[in-house]
Protein backbone atom coordinates (compact mmCIF):
# COMPACT_ATOMS: atom_id res chain seq x y z
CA UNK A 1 -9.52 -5.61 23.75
CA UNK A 2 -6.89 -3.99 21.52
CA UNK A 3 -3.37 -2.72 22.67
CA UNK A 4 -2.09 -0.85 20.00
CA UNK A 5 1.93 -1.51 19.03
CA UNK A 6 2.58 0.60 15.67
CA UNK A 7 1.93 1.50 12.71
CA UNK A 8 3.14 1.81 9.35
CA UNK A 9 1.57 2.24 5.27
CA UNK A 10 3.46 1.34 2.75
CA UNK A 11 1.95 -0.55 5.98
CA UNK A 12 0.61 0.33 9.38
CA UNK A 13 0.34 -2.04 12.40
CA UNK A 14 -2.00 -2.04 15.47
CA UNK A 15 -2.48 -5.63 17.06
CA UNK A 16 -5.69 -6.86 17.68
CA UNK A 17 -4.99 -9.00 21.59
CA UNK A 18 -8.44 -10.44 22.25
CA UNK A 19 -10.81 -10.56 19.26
CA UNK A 20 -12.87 -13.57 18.36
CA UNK A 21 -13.00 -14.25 14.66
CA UNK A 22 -16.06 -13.53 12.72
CA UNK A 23 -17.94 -16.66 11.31
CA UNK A 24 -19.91 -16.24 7.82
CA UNK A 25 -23.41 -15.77 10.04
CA UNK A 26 -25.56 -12.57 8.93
CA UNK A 27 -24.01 -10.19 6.21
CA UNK A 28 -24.08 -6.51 6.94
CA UNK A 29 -25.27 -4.81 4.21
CA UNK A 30 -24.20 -1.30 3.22
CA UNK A 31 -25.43 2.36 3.52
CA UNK A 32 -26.59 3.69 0.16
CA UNK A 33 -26.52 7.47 -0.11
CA UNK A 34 -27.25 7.46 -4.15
CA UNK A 35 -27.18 5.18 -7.02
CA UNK A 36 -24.02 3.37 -8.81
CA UNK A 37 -24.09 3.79 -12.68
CA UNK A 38 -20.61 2.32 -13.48
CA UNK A 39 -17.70 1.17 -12.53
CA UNK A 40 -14.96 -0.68 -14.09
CA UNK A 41 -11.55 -1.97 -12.84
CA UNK A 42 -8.91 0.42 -14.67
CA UNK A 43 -6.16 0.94 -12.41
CA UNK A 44 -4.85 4.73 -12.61
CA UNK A 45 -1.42 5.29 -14.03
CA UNK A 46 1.29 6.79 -12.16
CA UNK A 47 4.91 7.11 -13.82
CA UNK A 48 6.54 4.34 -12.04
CA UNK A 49 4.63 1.55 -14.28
CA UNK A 50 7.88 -1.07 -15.38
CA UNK A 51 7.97 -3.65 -17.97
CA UNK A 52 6.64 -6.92 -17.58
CA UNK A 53 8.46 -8.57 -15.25
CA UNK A 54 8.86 -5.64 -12.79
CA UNK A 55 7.27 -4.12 -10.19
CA UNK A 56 8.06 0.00 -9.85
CA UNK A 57 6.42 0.70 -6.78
CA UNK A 58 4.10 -0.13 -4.03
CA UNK A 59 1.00 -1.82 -4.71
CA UNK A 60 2.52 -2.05 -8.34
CA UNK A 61 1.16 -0.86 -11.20
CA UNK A 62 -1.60 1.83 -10.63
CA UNK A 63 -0.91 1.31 -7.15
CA UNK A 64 -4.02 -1.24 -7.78
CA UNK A 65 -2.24 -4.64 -6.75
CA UNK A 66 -3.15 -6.57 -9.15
CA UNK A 67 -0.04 -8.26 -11.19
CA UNK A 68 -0.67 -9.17 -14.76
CA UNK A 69 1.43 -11.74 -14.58
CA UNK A 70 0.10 -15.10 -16.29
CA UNK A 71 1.20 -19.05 -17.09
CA UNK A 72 1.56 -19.08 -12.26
CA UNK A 73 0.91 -22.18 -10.81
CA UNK A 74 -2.86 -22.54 -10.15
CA UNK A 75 -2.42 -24.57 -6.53
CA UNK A 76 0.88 -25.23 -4.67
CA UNK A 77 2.26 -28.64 -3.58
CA UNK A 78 2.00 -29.93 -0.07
CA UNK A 79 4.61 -27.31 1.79
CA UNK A 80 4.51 -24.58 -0.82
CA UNK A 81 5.94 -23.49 -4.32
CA UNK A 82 9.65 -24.16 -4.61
CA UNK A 83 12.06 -21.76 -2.42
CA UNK A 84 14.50 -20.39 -5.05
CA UNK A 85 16.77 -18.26 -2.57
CA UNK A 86 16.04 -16.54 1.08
CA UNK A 87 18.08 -12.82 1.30
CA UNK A 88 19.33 -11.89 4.65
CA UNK A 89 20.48 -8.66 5.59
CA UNK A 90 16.80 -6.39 4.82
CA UNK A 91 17.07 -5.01 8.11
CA UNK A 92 14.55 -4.14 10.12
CA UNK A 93 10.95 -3.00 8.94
CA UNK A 94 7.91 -3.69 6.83
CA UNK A 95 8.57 -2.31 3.80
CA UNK A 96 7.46 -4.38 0.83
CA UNK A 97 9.87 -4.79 -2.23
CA UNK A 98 10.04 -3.40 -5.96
CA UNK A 99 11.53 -4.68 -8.87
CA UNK A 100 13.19 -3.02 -11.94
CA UNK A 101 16.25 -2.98 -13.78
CA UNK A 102 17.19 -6.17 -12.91
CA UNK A 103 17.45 -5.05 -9.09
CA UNK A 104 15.63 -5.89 -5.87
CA UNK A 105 14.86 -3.00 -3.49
CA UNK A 106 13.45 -2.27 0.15
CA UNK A 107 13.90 -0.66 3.24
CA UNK A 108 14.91 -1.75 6.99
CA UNK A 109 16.80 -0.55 10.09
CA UNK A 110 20.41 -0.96 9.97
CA UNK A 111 22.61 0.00 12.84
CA UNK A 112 21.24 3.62 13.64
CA UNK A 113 20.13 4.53 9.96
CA UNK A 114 16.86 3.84 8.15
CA UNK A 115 18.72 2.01 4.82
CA UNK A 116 17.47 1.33 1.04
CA UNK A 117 18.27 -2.19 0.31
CA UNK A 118 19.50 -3.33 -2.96
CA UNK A 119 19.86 -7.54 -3.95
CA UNK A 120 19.83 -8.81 -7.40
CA UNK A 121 17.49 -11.31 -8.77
CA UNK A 122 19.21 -13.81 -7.31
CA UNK A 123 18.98 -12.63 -3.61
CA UNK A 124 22.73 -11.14 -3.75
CA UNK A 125 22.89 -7.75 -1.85
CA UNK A 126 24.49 -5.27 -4.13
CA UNK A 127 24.32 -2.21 -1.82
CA UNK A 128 22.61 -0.09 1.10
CA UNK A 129 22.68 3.75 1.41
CA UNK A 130 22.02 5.13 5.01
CA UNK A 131 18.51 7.81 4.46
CA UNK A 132 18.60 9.39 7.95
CA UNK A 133 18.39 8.11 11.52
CA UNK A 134 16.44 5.14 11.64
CA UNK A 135 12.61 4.92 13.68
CA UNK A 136 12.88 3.07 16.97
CA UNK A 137 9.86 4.37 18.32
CA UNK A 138 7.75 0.52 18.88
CA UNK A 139 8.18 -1.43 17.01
CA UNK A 140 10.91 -0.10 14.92
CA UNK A 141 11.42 -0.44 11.58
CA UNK A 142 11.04 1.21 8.00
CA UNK A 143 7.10 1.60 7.01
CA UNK A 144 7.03 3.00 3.26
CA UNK A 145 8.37 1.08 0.34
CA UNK A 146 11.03 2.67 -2.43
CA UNK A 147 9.81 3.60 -5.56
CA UNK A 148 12.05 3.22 -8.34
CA UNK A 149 11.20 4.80 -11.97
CA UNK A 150 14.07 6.15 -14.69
CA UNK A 151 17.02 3.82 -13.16
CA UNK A 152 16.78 5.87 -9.89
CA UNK A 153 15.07 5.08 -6.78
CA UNK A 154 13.11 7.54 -4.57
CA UNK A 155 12.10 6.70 -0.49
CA UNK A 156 10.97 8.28 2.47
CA UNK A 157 12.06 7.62 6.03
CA UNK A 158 9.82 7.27 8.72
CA UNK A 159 11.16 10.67 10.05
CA UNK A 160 10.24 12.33 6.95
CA UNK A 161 14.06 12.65 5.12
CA UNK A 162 12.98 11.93 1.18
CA UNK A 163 16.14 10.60 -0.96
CA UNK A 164 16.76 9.77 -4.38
CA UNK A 165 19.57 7.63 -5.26
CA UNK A 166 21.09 5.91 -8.23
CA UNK A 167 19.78 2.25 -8.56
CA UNK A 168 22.54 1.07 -10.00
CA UNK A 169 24.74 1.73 -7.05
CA UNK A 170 22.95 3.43 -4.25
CA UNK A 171 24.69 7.12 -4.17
CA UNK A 172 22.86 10.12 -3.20
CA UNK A 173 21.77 12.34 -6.10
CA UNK A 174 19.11 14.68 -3.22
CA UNK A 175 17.83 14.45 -0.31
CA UNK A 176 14.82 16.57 1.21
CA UNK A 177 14.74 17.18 4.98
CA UNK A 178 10.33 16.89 5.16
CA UNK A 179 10.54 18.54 8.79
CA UNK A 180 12.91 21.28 8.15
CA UNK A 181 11.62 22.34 4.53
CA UNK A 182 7.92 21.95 4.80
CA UNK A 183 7.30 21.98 8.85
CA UNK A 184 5.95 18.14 8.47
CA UNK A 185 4.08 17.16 11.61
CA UNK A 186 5.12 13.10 12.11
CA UNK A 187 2.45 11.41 13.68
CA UNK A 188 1.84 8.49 16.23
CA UNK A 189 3.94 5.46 14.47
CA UNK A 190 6.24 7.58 11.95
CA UNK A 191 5.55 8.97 8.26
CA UNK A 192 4.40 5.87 6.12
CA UNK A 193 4.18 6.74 2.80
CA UNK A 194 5.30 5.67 -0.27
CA UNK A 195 6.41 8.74 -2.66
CA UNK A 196 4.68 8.48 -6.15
CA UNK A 197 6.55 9.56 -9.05
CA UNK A 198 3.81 11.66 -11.59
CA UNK A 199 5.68 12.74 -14.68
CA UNK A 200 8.33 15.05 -13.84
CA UNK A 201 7.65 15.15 -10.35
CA UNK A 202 7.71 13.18 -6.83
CA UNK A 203 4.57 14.10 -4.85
CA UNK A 204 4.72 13.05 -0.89
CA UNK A 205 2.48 14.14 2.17
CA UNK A 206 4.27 16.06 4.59
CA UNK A 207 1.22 17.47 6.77
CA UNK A 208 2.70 20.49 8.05
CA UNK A 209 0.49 23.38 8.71
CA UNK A 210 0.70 24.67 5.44
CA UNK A 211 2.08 22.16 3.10
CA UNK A 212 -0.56 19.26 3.62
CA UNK A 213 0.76 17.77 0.15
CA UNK A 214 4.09 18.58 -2.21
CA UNK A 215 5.50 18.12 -5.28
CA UNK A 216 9.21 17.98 -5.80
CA UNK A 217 11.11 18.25 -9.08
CA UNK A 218 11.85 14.45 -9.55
CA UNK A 219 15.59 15.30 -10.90
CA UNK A 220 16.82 18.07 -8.61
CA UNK A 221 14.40 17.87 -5.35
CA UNK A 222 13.22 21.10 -5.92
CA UNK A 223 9.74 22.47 -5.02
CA UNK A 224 7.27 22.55 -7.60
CA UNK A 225 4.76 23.08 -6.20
CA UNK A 226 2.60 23.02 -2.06
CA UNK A 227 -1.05 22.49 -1.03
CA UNK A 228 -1.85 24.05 1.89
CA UNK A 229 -5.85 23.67 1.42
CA UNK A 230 -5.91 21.96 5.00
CA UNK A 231 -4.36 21.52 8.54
CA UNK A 232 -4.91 18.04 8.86
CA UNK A 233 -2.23 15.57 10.35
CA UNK A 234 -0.62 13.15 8.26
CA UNK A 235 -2.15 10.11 7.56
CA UNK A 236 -0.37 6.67 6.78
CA UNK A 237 -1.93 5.91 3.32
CA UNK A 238 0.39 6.58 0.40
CA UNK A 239 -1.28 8.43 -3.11
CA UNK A 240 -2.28 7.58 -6.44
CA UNK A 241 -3.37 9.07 -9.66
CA UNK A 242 -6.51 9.90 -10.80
CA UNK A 243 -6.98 10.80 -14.36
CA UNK A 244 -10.48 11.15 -15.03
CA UNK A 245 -12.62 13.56 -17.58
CA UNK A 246 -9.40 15.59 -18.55
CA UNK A 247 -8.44 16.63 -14.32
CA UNK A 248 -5.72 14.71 -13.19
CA UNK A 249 -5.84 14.67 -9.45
CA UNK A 250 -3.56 12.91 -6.85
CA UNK A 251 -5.37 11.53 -4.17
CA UNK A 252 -4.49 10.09 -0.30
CA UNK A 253 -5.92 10.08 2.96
CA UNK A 254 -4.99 12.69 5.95
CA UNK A 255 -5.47 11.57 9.01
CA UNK A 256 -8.72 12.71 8.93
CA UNK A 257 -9.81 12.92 5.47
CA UNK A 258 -9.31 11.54 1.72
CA UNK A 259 -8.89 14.77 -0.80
CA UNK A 260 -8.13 15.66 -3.39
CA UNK A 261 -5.65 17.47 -5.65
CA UNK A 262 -5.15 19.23 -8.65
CA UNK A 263 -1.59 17.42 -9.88
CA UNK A 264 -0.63 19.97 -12.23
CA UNK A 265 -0.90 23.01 -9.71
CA UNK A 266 -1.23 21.71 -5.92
CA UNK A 267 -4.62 23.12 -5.55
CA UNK A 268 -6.90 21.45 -3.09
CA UNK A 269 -9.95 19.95 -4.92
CA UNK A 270 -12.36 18.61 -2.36
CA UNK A 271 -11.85 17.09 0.61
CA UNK A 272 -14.03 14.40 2.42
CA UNK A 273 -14.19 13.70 6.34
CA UNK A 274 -12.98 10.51 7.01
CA UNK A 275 -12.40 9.81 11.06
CA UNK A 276 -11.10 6.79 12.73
CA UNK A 277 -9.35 5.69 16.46
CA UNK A 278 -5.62 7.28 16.61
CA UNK A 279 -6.15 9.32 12.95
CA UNK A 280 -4.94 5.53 11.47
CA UNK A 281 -6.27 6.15 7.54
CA UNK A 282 -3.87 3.63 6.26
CA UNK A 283 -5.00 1.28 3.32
CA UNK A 284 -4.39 2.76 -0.04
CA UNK A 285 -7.51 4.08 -1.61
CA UNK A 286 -9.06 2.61 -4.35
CA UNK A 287 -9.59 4.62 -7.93
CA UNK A 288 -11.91 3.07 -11.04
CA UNK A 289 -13.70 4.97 -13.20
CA UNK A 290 -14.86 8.17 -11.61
CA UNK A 291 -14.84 6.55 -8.22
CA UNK A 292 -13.25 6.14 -4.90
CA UNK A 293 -13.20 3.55 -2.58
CA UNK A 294 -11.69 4.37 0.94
CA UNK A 295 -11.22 2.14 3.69
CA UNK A 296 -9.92 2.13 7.56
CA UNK A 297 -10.27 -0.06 10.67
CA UNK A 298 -10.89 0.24 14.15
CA UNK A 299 -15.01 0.00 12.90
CA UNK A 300 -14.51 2.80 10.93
CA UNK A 301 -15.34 1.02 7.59
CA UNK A 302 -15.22 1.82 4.19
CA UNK A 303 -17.28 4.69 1.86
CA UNK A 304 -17.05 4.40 -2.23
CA UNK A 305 -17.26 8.46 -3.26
CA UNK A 306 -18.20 9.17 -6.69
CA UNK A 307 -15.75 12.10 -8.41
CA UNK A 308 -17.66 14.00 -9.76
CA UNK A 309 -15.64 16.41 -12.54
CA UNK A 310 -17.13 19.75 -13.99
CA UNK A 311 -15.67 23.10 -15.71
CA UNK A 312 -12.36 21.42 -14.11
CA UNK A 313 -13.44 21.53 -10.73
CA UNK A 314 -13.56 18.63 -8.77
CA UNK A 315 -16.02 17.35 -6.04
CA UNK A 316 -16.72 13.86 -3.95
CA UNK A 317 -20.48 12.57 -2.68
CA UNK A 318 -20.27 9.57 -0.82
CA UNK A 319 -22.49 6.55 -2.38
CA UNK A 320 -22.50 4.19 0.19
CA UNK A 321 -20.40 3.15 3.46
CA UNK A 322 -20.20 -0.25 5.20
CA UNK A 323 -18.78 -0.82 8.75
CA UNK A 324 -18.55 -4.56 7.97
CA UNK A 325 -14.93 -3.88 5.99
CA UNK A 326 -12.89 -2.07 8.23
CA UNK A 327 -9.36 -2.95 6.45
CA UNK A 328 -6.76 -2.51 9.14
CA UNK A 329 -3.23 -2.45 6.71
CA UNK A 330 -3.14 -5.49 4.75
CA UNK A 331 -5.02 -3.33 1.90
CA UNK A 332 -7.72 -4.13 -0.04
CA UNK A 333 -8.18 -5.21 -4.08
CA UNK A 334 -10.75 -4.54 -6.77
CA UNK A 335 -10.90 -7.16 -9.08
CA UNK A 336 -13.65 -7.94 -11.85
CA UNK A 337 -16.08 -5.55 -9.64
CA UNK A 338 -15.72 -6.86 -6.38
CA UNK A 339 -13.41 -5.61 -2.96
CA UNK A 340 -11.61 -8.24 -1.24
CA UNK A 341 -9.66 -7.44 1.44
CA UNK A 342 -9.31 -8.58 5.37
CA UNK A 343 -11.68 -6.86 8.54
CA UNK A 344 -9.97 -5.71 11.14
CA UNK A 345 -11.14 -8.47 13.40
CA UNK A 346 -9.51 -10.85 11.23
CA UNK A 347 -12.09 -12.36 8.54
CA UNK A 348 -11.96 -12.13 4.94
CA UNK A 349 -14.48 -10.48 2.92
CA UNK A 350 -15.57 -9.57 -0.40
CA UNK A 351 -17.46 -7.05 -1.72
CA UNK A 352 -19.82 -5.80 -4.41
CA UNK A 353 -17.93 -2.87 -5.36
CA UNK A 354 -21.05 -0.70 -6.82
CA UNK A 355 -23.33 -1.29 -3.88
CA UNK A 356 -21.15 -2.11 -1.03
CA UNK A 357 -22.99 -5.99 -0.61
CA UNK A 358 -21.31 -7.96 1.24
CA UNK A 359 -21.03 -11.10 -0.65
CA UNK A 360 -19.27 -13.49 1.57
CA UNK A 361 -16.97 -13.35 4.86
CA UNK A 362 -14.88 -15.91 5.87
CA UNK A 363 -11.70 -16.71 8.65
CA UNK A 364 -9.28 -18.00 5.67
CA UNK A 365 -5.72 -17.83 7.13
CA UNK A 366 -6.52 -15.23 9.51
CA UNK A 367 -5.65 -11.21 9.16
CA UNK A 368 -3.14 -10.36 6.70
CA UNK A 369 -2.41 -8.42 3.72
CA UNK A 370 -3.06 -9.29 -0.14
CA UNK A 371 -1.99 -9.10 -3.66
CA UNK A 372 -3.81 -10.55 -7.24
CA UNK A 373 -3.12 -12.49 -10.10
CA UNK A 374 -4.35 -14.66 -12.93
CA UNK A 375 -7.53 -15.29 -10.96
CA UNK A 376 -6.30 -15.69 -7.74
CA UNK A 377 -5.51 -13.75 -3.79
CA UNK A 378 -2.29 -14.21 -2.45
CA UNK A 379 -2.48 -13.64 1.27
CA UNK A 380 0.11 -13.73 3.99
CA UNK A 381 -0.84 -13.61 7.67
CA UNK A 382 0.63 -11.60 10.53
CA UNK A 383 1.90 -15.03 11.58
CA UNK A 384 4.04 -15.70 8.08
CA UNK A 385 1.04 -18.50 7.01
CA UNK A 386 0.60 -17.73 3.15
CA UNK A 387 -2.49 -18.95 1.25
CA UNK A 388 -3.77 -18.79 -2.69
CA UNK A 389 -7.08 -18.01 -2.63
CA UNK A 390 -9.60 -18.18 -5.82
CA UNK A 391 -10.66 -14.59 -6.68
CA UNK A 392 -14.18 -15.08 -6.45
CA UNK A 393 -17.73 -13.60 -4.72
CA UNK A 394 -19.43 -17.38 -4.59
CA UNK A 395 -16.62 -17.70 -1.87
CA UNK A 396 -13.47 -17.85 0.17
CA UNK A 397 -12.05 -21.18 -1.35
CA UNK A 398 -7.87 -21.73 0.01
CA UNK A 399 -6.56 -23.67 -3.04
CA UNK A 400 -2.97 -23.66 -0.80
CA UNK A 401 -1.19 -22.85 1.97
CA UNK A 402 2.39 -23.25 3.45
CA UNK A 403 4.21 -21.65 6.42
CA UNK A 404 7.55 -19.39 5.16
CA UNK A 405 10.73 -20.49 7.14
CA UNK A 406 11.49 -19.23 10.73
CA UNK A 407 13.67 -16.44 11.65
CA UNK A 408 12.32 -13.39 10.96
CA UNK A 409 11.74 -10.85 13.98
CA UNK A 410 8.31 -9.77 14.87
CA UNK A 411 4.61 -9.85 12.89
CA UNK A 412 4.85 -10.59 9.41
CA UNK A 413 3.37 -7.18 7.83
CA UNK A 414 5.39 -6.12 4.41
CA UNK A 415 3.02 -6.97 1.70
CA UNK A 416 3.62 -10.01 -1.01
CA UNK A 417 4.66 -9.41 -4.38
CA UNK A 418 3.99 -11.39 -7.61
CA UNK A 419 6.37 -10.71 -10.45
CA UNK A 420 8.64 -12.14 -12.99
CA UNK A 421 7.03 -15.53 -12.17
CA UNK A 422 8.22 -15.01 -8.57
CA UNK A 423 6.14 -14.60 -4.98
CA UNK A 424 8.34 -12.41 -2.58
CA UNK A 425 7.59 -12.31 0.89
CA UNK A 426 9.77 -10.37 3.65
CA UNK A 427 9.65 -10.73 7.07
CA UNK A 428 11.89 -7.96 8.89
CA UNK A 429 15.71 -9.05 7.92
CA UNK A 430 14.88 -12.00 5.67
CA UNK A 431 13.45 -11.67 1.80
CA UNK A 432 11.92 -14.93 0.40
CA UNK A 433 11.81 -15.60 -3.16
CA UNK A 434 9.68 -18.15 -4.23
CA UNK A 435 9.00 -20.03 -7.89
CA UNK A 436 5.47 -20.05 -8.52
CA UNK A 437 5.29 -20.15 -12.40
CA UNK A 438 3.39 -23.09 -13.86
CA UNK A 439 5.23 -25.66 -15.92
């Protein structure tokens, strides 16, 4: 039985009430629709990249989720890596967190407004600048994460008001009203996206009947340019980049479809049905080398589409499709060929990301979300339980595991984040930073 609560991308939510956990019996093996040449792990780039040490914008660089940091601590101590500082004052929501010039940022209810969030490195709040009325609709809460790029940070509020404010000290330099400007549609849970700065402009998804994706000048808020190639209702996924064979294409999911389009002019490319319970598209889709893995739960699985590029037209053709990985909204990774990423029925998986084998599937910690690094998953559960996890198809192997600190409101679903050395895990008002870098 399921009784669905809420949603949100930068995350969505939907709580699974009675669902037995899947033991590794049987492995459900994928649909092929046409063979896999190639397909390696490059992560797209999107503007919002950062330095070492920083973290731009959700999902991180490439939107891929994989952190190059290096030298982290290769198995915890009993209780967990050391607890350098705990940040109160978030707010409510399950936004995740980005990192760059020397600032903290997210996103959370506070008092009647949805609020950016600034702390330093050290967990000190340095500011908060009100973005509109805040969602209250159940559960309440910011979805989308901030995206900062250029010493300015960009967000959009579950009731579709886009901002862009100084990092340094949180004043307004725009704001775009989604609803009034485009005619954006906001759907079950609230708008979930998180805006992706490409080049010189911000591209977000406002689904209204004729502006299914825009770009805005990144400086001045100003249209550049609108796709109105379909009707379809939001979805909760955020976009990425696709540069591939000289068409650069930004890509998402609609609430009933993944598509396609042309960055430079707003032209739809393709578009490829995608259907699931309540229009919930939420994880981020997956780009690598011509091809495109997309992913949703409530059974509806996950397709790779190959991209196929010619006179500087664009098409998709599915490849194959699984039901077995039906990613809810803790996202899935690509790492060294293989998905990895959480069922919606709660048990880990992984992959073969050219054929769609399932290699293993496993309870772990239970359903949560996931980031990568140096070889390894880092997983929090919709309970706060955190585990390290070796990236690897010969199994689901916990290295670690520790509980983060009571007091946070609600299910624990803002993503981790590995940078500078650092694991960061939120749960509604409370950031936790913690020191995971090896000696």
């Amino acid at each position: 039985m399921l009784r669905i609560i809420g949603i949100l991308s930068g995350i969505v939510m939907v709580i699974c009430v009675a669902w037995g956990v899947l033991h590794l019996r049987g492995r459900p093996q994928a649909t092929p629709k046409a063979p896999l040449q190639t397909a390696a792990d490059a992560a797209p780039q999107s503007a919002a990249q950062g330095r070492a040490g920083e973290w731009h914008e959700w999902r991180g660089p490439g939107r891929a989720d994989r952190s190059s940091e290096t030298g982290l601590l290769k198995q915890w101590p009993e209780g967990g890596p050391k607890l350098l500082w705990t940040a109160k004052g978030c707010g409510e929501g399950f936004a995740s967190v980005v990192i760059g010039g020397g600032m903290i940022y997210t996103a959370g209810n506070l008092g009647e407004n949805s609020t950016v969030v600034a702390f330093d490195l050290n967990g000190q709040q340095k500011w908060t600048a009100p973005c509109g009325k805040a969602w209250t609709n159940g559960p309440g809460g910011t979805r989308g994460t901030p995206t900062y790029e250029g010493g300015r940070v960009y967000y959009e509020s579950p009731l579709g008001v886009v901002v862009c404010l100084d990092g340094k000290t949180g004043s307004q330099i725009w704001s775009v009203d989604l609803v009034n400007t485009f005619g954006a549609r906001n759907i079950t849970w609230g708008l979930s996206e998180s805006v992706l700065i490409d080049g010189n402009n911000l591209v977000c998804c406002p689904g209204g009947q004729s502006a299914t994706m825009v770009a805005l000048d990144k400086k001045t808020g100003k249209t550049v340019w609108v796709c109105n190639g379909t009707q379809d209702m939001p979805g909760y996924a955020s976009p990425i980049v696709a540069d591939y064979k000289g068409l650069r294409q930004i890509i998402t999911m609609t609430g009933q479809a993944a598509i396609g389009v042309n960055a430079k002019t707003g032209e739809l490319m393709w578009r490829h049905e995608h259907k699931t319970s309540y229009d919930a598209n939420i994880p981020t889709p997956i780009f690598s080398d011509g091809y495109l893995f997309i992913d949703s739960g409530y059974g509806a699985g996950g397709s790779l589409l190959q991209i196929d590029i010619v006179g500087g037209k664009a098409s998709a053709r599915e490849v194959w499709s699984t039901k077995a990985l039906d990613n809810h909204h803790g996202d899935v990774v690509l790492v060294d060929g293989c998905l990895y990423g959480c069922a919606m029925g709660g048990a880990w998986m992984c992959l073969d990301f050219k054929t769609g084998e399932v290699k293993y599937r496993d309870n772990g910690i239970g359903k949560g979300s996931v980031t990568y690094a140096e070889g390894r998953l880092y997983i929090m559960n919709e309970g706060g339980g955190v585990g390290l996890v070796a990236a690897s198809p010969q199994g689901h192997q916990v290295v670690s595991r520790f509980q983060i600190p009571q007091g946070g409101q609600g299910t624990t679903w803002a993503h981790p984040v590995v940078c500078g050395g650092r694991l960061y895990l939120r749960h509604g008002d409370f950031l936790y930073s913690y020191d995971i870098k090896g000696a």
